[in-house]
C-alpha atoms as a PDB file:
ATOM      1  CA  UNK A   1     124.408 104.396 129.176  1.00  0.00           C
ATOM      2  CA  UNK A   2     123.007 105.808 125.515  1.00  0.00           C
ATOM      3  CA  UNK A   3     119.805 104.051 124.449  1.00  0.00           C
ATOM      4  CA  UNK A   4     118.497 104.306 120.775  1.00  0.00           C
ATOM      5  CA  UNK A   5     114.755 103.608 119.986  1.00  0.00           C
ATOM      6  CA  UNK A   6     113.713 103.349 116.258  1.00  0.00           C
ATOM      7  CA  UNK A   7     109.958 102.798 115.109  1.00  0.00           C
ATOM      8  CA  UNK A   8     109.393 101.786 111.716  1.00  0.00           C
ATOM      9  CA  UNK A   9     105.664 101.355 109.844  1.00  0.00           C
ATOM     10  CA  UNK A  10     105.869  99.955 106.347  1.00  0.00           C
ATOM     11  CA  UNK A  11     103.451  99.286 103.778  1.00  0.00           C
ATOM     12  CA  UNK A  12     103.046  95.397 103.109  1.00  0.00           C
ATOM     13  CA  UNK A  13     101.249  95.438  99.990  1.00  0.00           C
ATOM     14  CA  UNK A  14     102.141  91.544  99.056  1.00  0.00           C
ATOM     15  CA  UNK A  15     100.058  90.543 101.788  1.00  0.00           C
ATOM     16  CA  UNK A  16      96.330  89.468 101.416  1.00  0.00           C
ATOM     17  CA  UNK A  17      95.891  87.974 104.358  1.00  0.00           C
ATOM     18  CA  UNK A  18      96.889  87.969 108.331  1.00  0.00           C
ATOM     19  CA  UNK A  19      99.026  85.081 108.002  1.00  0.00           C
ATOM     20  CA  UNK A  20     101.031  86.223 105.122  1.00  0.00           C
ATOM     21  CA  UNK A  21     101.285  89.075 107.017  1.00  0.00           C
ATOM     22  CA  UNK A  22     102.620  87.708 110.172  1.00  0.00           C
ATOM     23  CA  UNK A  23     104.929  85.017 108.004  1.00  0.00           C
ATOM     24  CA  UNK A  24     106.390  88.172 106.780  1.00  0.00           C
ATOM     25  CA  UNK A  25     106.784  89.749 110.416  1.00  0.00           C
ATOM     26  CA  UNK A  26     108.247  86.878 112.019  1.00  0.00           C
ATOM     27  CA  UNK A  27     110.980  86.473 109.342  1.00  0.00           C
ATOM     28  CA  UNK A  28     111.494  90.314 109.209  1.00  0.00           C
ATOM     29  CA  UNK A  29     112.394  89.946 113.216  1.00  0.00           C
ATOM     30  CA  UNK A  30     113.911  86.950 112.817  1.00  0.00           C
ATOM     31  CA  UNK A  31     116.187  88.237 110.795  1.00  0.00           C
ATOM     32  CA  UNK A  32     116.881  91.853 112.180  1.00  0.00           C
ATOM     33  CA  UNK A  33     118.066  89.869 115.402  1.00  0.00           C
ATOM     34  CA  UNK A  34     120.244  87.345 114.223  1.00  0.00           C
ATOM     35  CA  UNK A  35     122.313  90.121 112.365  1.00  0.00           C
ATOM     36  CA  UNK A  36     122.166  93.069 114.715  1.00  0.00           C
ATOM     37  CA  UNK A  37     121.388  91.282 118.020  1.00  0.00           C
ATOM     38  CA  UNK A  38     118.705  93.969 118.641  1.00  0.00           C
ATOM     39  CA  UNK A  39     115.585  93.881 120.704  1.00  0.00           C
ATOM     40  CA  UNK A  40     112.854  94.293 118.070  1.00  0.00           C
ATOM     41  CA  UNK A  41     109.357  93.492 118.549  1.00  0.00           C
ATOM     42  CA  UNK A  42     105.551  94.568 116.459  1.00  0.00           C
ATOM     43  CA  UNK A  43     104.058  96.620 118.868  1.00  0.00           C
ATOM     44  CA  UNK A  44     101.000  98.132 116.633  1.00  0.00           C
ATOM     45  CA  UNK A  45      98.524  97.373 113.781  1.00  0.00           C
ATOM     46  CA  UNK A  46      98.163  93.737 114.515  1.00  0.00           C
ATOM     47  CA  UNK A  47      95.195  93.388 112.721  1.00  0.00           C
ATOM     48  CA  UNK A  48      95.977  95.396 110.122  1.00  0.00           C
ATOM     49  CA  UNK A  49      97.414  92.576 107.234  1.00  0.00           C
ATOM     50  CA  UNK A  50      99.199  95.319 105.011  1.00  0.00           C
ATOM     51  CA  UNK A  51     100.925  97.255 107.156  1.00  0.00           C
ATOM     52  CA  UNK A  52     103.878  96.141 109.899  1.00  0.00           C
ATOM     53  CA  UNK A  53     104.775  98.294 112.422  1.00  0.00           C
ATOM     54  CA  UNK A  54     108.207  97.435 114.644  1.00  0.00           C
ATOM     55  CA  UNK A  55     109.974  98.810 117.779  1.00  0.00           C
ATOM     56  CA  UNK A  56     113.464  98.504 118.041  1.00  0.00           C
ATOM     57  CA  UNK A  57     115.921  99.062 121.190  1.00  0.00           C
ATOM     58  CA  UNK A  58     119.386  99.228 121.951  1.00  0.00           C
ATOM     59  CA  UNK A  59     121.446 100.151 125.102  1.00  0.00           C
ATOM     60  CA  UNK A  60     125.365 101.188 124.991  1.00  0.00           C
ATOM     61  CA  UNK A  61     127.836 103.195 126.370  1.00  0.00           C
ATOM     62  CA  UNK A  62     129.185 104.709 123.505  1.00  0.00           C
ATOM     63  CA  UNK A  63     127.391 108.080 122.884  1.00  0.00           C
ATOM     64  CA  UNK A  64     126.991 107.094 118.926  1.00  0.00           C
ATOM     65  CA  UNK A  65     126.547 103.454 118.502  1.00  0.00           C
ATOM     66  CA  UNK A  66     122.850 103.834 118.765  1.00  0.00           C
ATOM     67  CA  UNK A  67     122.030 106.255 116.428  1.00  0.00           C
ATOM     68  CA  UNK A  68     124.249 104.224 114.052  1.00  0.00           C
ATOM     69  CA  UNK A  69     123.244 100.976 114.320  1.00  0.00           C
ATOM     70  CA  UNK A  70     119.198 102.355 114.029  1.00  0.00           C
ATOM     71  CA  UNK A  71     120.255 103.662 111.111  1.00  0.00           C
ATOM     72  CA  UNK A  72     121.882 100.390 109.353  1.00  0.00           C
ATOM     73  CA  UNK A  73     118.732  98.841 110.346  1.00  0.00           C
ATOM     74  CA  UNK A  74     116.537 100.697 108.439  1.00  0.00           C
ATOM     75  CA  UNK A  75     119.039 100.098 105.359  1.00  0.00           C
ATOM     76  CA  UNK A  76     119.120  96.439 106.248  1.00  0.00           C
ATOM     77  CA  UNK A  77     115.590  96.170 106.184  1.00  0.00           C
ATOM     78  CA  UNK A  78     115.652  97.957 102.542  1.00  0.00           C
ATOM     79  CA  UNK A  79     118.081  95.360 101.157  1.00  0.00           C
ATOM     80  CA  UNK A  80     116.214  92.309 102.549  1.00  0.00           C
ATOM     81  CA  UNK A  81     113.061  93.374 101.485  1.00  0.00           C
ATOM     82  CA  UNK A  82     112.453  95.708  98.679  1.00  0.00           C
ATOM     83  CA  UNK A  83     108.964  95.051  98.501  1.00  0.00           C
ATOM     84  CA  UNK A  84     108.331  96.959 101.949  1.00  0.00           C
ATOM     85  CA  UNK A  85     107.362 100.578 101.659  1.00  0.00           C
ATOM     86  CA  UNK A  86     108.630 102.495 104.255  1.00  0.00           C
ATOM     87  CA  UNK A  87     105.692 104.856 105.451  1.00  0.00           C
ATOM     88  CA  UNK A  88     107.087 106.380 108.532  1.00  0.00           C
ATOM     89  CA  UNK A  89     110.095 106.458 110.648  1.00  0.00           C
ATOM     90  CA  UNK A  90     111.296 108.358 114.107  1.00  0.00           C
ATOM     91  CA  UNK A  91     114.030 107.167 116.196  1.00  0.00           C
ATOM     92  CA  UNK A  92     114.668 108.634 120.000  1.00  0.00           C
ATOM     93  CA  UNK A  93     117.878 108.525 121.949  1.00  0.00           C
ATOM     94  CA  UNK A  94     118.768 109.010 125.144  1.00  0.00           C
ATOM     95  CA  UNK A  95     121.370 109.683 126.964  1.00  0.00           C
ATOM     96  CA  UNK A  96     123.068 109.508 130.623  1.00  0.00           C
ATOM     97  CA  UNK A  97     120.854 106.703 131.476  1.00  0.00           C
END
């Protein structure tokens, strides 16, 4: 079993307050797993109401579909939402599970 891990932080700078902020999250999840069928989640800077921060996971047994589908993800997220500026990005895979 391969598993891919992909953490994203992007600058929110439509956002003035926690609940635009979270509106935004909630769709931006929303939306990542109804196309992809990934396990995505925010996992830091909660409180921070400009900046989003995601997790994302996949398991399979082909060697390459993980590093593939983390990338489309990233380009998916581009597409949706233009207004998101992508501040960092690292993705970790593992194999032989």
């Amino acid at each position: 079993m391969n598993i891919g891990l992909l953490y994203m932080s992007y600058k929110l700078s439509s956002s003035h307050s926690l609940k635009a902020k979270r509106q935004a999250v909630e769709s931006l999840i929303s939306r990542i797993r109804g196309k992809f069928n990934l396990s995505v989640t925010e996992y830091a800077d909660l409180n921070i109401w400009q900046r989003i921060t995601l997790i994302g996971c996949v398991a399979s047994p082909d060697p390459n579909f993980p590093d593939q589908l983390l990338e489309s993800i990233v380009s998916f997220i581009t597409e949706i939402r233009p207004d998101l500026e992508l501040i960092d990005r690292s993705m970790e895979l593992i194999s032989g599970v």
